[in-house]
C-alpha atoms as a PDB file:
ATOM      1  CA  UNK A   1       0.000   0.000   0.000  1.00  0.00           C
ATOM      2  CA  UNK A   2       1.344   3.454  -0.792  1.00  0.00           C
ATOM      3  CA  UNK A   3      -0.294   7.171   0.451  1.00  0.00           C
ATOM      4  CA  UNK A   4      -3.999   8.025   1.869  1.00  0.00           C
ATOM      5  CA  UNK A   5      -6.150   6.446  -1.043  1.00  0.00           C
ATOM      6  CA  UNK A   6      -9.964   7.717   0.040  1.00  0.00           C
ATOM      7  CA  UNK A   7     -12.618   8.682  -2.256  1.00  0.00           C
ATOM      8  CA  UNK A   8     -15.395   8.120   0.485  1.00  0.00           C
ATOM      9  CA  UNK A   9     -17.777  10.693   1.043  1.00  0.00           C
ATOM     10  CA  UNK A  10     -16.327  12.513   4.804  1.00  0.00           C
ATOM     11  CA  UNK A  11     -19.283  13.395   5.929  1.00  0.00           C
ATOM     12  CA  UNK A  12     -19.914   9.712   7.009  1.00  0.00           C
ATOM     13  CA  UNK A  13     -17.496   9.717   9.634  1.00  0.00           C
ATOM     14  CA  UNK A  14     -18.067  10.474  13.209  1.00  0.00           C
ATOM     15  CA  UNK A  15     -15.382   9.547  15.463  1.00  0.00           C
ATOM     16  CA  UNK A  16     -11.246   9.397  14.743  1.00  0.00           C
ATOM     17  CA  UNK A  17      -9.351   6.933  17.040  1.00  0.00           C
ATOM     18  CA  UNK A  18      -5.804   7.261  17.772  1.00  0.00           C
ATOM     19  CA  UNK A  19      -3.090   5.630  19.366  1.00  0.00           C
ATOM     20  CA  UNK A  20      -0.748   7.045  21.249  1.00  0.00           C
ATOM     21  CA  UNK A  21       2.590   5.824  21.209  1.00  0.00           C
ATOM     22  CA  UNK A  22       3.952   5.661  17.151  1.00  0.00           C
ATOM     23  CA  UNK A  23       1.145   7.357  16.264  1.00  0.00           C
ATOM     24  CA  UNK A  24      -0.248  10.862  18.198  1.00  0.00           C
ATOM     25  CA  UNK A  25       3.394  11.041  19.901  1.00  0.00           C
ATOM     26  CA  UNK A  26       6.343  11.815  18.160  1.00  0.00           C
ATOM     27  CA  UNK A  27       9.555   9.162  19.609  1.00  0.00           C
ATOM     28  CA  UNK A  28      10.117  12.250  22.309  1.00  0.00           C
ATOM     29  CA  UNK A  29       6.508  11.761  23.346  1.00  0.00           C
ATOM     30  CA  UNK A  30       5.696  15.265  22.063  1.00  0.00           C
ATOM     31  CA  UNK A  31       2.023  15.961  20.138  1.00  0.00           C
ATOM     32  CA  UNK A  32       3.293  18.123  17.444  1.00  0.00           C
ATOM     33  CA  UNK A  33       0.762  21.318  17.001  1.00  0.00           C
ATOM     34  CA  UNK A  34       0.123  20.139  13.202  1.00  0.00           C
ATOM     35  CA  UNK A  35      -1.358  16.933  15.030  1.00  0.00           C
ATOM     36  CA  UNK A  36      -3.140  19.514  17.680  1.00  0.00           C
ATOM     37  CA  UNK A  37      -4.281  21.905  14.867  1.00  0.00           C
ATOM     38  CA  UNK A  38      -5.876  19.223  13.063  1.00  0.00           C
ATOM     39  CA  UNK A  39      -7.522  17.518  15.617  1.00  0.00           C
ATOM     40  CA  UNK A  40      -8.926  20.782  16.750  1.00  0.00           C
ATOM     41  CA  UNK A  41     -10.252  21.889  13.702  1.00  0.00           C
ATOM     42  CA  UNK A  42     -11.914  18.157  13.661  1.00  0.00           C
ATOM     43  CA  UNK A  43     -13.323  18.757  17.422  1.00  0.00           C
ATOM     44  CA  UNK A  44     -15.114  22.086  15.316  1.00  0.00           C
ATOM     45  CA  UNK A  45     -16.836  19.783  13.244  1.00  0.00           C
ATOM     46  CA  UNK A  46     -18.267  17.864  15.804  1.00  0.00           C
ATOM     47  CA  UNK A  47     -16.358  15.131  15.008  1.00  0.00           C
ATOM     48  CA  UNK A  48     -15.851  13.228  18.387  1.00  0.00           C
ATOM     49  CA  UNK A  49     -12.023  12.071  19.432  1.00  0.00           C
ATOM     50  CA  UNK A  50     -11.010   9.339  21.225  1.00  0.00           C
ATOM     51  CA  UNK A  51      -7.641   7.998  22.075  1.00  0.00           C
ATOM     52  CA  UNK A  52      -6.853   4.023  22.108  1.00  0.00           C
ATOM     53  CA  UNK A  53      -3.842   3.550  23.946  1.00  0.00           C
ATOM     54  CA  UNK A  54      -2.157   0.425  26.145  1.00  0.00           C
ATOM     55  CA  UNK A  55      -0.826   3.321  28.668  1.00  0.00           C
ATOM     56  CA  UNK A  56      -2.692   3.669  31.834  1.00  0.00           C
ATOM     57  CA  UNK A  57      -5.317   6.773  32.230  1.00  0.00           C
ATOM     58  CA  UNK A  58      -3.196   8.861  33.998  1.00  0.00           C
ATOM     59  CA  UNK A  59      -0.371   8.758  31.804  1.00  0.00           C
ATOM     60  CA  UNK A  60      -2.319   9.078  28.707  1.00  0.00           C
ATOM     61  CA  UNK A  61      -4.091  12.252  30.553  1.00  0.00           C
ATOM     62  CA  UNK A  62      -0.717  13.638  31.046  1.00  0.00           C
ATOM     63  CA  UNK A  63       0.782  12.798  27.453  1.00  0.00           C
ATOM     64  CA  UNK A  64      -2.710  14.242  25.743  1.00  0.00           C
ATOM     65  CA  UNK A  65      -2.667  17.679  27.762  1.00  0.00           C
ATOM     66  CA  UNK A  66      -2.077  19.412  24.475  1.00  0.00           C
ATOM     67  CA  UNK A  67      -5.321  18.620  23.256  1.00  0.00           C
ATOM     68  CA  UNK A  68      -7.412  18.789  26.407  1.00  0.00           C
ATOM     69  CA  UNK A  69      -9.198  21.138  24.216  1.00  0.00           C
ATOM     70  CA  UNK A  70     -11.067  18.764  22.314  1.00  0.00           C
ATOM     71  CA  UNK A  71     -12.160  16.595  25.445  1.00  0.00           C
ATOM     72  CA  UNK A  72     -10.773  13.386  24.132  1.00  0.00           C
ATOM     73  CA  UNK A  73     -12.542  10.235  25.662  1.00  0.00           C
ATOM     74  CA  UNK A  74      -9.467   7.950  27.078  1.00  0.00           C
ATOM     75  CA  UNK A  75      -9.356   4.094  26.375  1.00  0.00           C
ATOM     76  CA  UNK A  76      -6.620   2.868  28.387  1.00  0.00           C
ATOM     77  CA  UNK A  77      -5.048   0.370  28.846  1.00  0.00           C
ATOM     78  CA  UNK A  78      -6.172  -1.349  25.781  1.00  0.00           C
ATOM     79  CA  UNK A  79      -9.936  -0.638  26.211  1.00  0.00           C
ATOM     80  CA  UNK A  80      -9.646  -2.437  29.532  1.00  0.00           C
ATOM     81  CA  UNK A  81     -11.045   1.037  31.247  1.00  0.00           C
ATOM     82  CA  UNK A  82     -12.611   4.045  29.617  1.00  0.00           C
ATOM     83  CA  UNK A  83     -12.730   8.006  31.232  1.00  0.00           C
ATOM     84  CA  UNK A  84     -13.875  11.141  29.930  1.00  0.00           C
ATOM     85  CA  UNK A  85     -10.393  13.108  29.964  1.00  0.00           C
ATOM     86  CA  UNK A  86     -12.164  16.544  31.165  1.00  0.00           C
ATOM     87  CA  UNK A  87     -13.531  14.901  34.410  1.00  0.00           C
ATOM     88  CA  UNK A  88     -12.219  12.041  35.005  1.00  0.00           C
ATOM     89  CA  UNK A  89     -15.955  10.522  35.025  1.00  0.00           C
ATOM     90  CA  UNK A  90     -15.617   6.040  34.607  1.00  0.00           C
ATOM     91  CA  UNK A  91     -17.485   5.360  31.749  1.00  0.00           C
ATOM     92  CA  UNK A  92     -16.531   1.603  31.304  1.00  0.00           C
ATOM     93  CA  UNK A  93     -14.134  -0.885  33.356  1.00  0.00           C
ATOM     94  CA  UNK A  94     -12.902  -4.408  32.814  1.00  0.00           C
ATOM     95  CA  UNK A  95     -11.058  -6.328  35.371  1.00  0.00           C
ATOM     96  CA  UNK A  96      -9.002  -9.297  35.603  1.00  0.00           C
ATOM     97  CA  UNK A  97      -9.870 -11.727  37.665  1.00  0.00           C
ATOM     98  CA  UNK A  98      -7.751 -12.474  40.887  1.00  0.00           C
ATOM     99  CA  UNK A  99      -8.157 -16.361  39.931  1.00  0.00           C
ATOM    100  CA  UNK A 100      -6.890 -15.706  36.585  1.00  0.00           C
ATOM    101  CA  UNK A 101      -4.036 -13.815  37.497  1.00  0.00           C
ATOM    102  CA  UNK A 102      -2.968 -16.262  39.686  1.00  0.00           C
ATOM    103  CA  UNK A 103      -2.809 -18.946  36.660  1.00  0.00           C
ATOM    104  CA  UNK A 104      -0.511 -16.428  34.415  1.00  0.00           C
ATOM    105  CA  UNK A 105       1.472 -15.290  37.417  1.00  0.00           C
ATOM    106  CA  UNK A 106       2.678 -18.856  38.696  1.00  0.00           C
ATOM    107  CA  UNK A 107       3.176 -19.541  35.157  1.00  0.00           C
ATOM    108  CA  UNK A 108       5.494 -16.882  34.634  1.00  0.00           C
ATOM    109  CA  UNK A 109       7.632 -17.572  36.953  1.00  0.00           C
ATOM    110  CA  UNK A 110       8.249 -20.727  35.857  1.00  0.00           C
ATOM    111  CA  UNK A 111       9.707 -18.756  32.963  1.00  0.00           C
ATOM    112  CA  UNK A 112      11.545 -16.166  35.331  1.00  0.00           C
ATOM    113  CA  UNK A 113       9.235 -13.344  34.649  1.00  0.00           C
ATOM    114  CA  UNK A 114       7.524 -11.307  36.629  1.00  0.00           C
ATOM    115  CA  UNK A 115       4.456  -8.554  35.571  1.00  0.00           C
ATOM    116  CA  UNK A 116       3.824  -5.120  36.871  1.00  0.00           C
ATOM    117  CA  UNK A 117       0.061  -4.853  37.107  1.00  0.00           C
ATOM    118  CA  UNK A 118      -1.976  -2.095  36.096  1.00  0.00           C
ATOM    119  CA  UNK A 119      -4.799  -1.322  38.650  1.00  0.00           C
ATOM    120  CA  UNK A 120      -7.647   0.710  38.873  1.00  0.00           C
ATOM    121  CA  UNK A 121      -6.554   2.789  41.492  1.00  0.00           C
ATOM    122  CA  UNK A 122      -6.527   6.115  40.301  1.00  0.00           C
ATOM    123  CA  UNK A 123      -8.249   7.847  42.673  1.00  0.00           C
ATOM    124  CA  UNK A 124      -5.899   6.239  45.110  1.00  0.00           C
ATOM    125  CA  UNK A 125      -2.878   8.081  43.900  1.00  0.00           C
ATOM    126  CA  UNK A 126      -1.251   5.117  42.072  1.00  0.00           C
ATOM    127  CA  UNK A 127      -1.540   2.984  39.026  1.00  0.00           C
ATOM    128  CA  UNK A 128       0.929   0.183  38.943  1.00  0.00           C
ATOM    129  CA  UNK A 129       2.050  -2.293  41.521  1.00  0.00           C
ATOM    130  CA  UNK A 130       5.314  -4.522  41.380  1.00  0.00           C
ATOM    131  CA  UNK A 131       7.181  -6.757  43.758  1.00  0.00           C
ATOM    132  CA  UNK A 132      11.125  -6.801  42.387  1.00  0.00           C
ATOM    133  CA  UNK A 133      13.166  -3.975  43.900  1.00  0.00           C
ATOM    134  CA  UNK A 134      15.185  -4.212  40.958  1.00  0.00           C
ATOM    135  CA  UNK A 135      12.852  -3.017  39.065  1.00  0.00           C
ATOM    136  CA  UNK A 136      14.776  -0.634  36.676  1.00  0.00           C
ATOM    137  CA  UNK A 137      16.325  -4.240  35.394  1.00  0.00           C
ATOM    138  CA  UNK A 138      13.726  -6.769  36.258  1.00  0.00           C
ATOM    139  CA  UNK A 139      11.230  -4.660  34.050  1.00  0.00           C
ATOM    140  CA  UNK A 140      13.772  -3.444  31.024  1.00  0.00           C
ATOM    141  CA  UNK A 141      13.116   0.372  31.730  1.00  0.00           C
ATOM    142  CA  UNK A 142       9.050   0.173  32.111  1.00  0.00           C
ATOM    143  CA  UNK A 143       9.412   1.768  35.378  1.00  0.00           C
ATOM    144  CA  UNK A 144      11.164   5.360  36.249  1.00  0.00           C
ATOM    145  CA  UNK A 145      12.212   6.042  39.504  1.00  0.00           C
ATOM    146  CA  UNK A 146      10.539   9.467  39.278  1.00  0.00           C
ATOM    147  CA  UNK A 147       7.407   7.940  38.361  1.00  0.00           C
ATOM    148  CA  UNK A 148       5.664   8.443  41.707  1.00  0.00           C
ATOM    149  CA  UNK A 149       2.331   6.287  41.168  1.00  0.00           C
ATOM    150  CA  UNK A 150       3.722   2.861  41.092  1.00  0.00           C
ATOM    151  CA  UNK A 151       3.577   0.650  44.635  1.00  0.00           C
ATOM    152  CA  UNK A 152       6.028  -2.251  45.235  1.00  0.00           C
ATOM    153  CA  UNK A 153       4.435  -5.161  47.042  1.00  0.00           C
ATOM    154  CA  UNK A 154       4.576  -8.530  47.595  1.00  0.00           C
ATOM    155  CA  UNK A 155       1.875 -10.557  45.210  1.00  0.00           C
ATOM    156  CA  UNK A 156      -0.509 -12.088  46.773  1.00  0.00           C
ATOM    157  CA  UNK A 157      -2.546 -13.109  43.384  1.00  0.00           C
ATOM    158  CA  UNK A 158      -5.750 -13.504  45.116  1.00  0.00           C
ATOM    159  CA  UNK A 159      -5.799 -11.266  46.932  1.00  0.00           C
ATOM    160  CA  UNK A 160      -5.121  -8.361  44.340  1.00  0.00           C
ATOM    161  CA  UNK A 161      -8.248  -6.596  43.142  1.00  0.00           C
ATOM    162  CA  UNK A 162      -8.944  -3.929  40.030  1.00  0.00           C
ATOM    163  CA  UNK A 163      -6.185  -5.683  37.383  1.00  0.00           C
ATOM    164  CA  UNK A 164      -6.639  -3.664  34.604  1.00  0.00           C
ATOM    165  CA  UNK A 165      -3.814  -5.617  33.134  1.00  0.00           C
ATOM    166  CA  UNK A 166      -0.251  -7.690  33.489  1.00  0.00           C
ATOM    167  CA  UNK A 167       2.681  -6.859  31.530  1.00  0.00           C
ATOM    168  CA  UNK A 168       5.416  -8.571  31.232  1.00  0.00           C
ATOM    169  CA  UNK A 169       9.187  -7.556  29.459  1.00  0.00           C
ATOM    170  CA  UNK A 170      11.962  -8.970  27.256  1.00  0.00           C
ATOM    171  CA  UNK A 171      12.624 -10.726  23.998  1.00  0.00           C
ATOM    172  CA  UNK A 172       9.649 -10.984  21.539  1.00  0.00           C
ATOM    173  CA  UNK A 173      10.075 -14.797  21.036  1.00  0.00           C
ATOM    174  CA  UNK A 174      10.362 -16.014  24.558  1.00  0.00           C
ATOM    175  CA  UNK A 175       7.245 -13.759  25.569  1.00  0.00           C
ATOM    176  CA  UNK A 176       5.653 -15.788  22.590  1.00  0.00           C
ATOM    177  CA  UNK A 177       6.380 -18.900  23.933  1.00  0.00           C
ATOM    178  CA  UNK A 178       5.068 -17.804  27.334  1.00  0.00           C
ATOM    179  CA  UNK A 179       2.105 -16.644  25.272  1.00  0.00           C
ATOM    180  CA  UNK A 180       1.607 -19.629  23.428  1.00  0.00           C
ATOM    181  CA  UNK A 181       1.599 -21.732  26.561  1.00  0.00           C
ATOM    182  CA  UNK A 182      -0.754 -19.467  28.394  1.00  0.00           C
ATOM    183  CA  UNK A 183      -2.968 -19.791  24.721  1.00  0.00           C
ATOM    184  CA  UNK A 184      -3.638 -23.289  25.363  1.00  0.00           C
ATOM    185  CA  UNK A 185      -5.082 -22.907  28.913  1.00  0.00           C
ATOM    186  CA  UNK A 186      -6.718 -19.598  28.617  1.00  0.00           C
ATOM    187  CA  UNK A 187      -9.977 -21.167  27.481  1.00  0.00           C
ATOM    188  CA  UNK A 188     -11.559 -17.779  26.542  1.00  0.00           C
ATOM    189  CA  UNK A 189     -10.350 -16.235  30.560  1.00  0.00           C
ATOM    190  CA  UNK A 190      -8.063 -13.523  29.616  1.00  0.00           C
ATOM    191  CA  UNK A 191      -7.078 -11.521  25.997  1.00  0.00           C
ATOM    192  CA  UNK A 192      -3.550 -11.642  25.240  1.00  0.00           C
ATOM    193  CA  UNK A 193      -1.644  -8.921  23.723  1.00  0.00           C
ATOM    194  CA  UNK A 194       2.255  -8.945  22.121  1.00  0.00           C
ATOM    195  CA  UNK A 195       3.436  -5.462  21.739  1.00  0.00           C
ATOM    196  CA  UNK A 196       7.131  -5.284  19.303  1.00  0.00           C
ATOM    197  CA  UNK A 197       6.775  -1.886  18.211  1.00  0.00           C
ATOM    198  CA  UNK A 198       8.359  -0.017  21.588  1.00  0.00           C
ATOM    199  CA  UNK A 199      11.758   0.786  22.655  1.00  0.00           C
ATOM    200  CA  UNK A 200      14.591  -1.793  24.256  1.00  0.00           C
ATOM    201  CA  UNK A 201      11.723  -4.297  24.809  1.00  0.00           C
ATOM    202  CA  UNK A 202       8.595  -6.015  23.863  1.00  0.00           C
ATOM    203  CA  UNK A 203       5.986  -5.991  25.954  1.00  0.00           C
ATOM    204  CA  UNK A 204       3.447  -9.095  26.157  1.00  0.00           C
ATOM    205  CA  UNK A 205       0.493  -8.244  28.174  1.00  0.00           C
ATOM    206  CA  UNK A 206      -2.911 -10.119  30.112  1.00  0.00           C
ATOM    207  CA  UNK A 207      -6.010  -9.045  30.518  1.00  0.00           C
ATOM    208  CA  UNK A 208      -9.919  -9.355  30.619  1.00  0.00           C
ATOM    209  CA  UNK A 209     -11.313 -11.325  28.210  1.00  0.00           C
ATOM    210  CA  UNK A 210     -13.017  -7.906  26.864  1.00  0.00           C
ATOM    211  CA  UNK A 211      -9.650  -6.072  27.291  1.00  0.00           C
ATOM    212  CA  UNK A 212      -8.899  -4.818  23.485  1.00  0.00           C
ATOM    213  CA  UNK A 213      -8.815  -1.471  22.244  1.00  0.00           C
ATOM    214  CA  UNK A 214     -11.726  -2.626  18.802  1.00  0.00           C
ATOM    215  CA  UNK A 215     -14.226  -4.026  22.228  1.00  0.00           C
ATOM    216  CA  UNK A 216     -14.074  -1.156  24.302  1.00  0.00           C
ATOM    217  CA  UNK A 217     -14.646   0.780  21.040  1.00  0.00           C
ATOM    218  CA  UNK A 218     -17.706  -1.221  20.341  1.00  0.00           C
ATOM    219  CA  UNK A 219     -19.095  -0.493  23.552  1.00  0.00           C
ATOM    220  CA  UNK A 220     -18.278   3.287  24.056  1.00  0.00           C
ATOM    221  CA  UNK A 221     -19.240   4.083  20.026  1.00  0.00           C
ATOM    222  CA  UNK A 222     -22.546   2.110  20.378  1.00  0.00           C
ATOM    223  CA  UNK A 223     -23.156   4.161  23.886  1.00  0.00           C
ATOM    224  CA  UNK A 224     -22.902   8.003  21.801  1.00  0.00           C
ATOM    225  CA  UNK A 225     -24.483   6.392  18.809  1.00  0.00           C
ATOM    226  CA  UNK A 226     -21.609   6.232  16.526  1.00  0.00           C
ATOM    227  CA  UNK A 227     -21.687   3.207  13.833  1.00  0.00           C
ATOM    228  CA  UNK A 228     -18.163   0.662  13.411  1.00  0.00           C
ATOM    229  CA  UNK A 229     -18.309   2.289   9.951  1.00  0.00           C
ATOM    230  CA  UNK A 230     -18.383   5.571  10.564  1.00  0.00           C
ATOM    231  CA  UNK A 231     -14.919   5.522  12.769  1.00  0.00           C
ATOM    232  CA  UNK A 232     -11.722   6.483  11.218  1.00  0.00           C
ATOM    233  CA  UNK A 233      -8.765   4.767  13.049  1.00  0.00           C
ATOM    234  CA  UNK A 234      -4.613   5.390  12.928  1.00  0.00           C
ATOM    235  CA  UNK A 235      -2.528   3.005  14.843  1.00  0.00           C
ATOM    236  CA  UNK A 236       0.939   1.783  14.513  1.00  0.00           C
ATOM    237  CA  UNK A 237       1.065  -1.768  16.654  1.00  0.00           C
ATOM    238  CA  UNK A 238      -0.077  -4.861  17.239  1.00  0.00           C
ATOM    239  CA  UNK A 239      -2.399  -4.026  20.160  1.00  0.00           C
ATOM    240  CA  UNK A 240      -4.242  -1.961  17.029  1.00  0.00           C
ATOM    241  CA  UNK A 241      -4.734  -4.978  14.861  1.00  0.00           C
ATOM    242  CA  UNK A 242      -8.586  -5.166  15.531  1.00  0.00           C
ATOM    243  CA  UNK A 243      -9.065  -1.604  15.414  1.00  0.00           C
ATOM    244  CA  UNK A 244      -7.674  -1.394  12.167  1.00  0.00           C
ATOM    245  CA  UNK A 245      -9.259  -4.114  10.636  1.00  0.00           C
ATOM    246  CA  UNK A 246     -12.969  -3.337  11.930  1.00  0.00           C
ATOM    247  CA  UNK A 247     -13.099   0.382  11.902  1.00  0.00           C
ATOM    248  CA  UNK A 248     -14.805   2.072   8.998  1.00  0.00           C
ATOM    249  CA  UNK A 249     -11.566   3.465   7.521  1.00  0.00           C
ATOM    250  CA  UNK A 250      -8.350   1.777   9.413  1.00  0.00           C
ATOM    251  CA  UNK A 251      -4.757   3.737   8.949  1.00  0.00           C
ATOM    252  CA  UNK A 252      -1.276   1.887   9.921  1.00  0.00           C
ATOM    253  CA  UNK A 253       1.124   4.669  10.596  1.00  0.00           C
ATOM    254  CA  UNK A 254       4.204   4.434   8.411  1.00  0.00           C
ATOM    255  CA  UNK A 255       6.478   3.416  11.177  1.00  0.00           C
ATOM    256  CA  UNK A 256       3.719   0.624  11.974  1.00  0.00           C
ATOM    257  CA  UNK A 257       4.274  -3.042  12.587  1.00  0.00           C
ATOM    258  CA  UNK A 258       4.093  -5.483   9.611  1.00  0.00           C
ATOM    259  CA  UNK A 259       1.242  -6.667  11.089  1.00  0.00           C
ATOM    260  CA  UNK A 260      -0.805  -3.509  12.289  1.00  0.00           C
ATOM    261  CA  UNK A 261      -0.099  -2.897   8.443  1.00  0.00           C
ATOM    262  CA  UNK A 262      -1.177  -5.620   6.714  1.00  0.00           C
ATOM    263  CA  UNK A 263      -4.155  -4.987   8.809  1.00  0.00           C
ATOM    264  CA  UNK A 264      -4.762  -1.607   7.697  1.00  0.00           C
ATOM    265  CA  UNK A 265      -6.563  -0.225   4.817  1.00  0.00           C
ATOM    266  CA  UNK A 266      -4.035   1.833   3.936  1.00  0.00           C
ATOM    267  CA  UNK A 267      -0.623   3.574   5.461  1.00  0.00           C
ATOM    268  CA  UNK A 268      -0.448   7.046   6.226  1.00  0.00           C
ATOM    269  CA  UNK A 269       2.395   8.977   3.895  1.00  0.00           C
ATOM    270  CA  UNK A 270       4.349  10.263   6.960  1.00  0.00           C
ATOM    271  CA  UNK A 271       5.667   8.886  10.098  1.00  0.00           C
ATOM    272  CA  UNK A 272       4.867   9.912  13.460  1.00  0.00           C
ATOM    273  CA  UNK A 273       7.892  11.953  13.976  1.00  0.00           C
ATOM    274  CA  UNK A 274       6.518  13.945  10.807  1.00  0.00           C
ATOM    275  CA  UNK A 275       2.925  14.587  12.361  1.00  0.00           C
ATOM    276  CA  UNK A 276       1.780  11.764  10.203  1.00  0.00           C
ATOM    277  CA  UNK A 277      -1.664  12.079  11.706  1.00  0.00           C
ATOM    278  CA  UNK A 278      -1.597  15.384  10.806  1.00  0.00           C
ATOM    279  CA  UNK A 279      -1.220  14.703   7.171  1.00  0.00           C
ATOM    280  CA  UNK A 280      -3.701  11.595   7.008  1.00  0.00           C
ATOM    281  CA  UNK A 281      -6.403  13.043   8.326  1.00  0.00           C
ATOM    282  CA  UNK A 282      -6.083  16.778   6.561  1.00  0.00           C
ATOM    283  CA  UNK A 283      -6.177  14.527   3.240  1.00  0.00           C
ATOM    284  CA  UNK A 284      -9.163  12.509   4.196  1.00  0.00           C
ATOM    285  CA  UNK A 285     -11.159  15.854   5.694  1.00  0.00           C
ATOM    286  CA  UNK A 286      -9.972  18.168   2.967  1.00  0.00           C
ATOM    287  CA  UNK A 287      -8.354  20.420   6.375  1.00  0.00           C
ATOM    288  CA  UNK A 288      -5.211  22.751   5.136  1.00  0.00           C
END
């Protein structure tokens, strides 16, 4: 596939969905203001915008505060939990279960690997909980010492409530075998999620069977009357596959997976260090 091919009529679509990470964020995690400006101009049209992303709420709150102005709706954590960015207000929440958790966690160790969980604990003050104190190693970067909403604790699977999801680090093919394992015994429990297209690691991750950016979609675009069809997506990794694939007009950014590609209907011309968005969606919407 080469540029934006679209000779659809615009005034079908709705919503836009974007990722976050290779997509909305440049590699300094920067929203450039040709990606604000268009997005803005989109918000003037009344066309609703909502960010996908497999980062927790408050990070993706923090990362989108350039475009607060358009009152993005937040899926986080791969659709796994959904807030209205201007108030914070829960709109949708899937959890994993304690039982399940317990299943992938003694698993994993049998592989020497060990998750930080995302929890639903944002009114708490924190977001992520993890048990090795060296974490900086243990979790290939995932964690910054300045990040001051993560908890370390010892797991205690069933006793751990809220799991929004568990993520585990290190080379793409032994979290596939790990994956592929986990695959057989899942039995329709938990989603599973392999993430290549990040920095120094790849990132496989567990969650609620209903835990996917395309099903929390479903559910929130169903809720403000918004039809599969008329949702223009732009993603750049695996965890976008469905997204791409089942939204009315899918885009895989340039600097996409092979997959999230191959799933796309076409590839924006631009990367996301070049306010690809930008330049896909001013194409589609006729926006200088």
């Amino acid at each position: 596939m080469g540029g934006i091919i679209y000779t659809g009529d615009v005034m079908s679509y709705k919503m836009v969905v974007l990722d976050l990470d290779g997509t909305l964020l440049d590699d300094e995690k920067k929203i450039s203001k040709n990606n604000s400006r268009i997005l803005y101009e989109l918000n003037k049209r009344n066309i609703k915008i909502a960010i996908a992303t497999g980062r927790n709420y408050y990070m993706a709150k923090q990362l989108t505060e350039e475009i607060k102005n358009v009152n993005p709706v937040i899926l986080a954590n791969n659709g796994a939990i959904i807030r209205y960015s201007h108030n914070d207000e829960l709109v949708e929440c899937n959890y994993l279960s304690p039982a399940e958790f317990k299943k992938i966690y003694e698993e994993g160790l049998k592989y020497n690997l060990n998750p930080v969980l995302h929890v639903d604990e944002y009114a708490n003050g924190y977001d992520l909980i993890y048990e090795r104190e060296d974490y900086e190693a243990a979790y290939s970067g995932y964690l910054n010492r300045n990040y001051n909403r993560a908890r370390m604790m010892k797991f205690h699977p069933e006793n751990i409530n809220n799991i929004l999801s568990a993520c585990y680090f290190g080379e793409y093919d032994r979290l596939c075998e790990f994956a592929g394992v986990m695959e057989e015994l899942k039995k329709g429990s938990f989603n599973i999620i392999c993430n290549r297209n990040i920095s120094r690691r790849a990132l496989l991750e567990f969650l609620n069977p209903l835990g996917c950016k395309w099903n929390a979609l479903k559910k929130y675009s169903a809720q403000v009357k918004v039809l599969p069809e008329e949702i223009i997506s732009i993603g750049d990794d695996n965890n976008d596959i469905e997204l791409l694939k089942n939204s009315g007009f899918g885009i895989a950014m340039k600097n996409g997976t092979e997959e999230s590609i191959r799933a796309a209907k076409t590839v924006s011309v631009y990367d996301n260090n070049n306010s690809g968005v930008y330049y896909a969606l001013s194409e589609i919407f006729k926006i200088v």
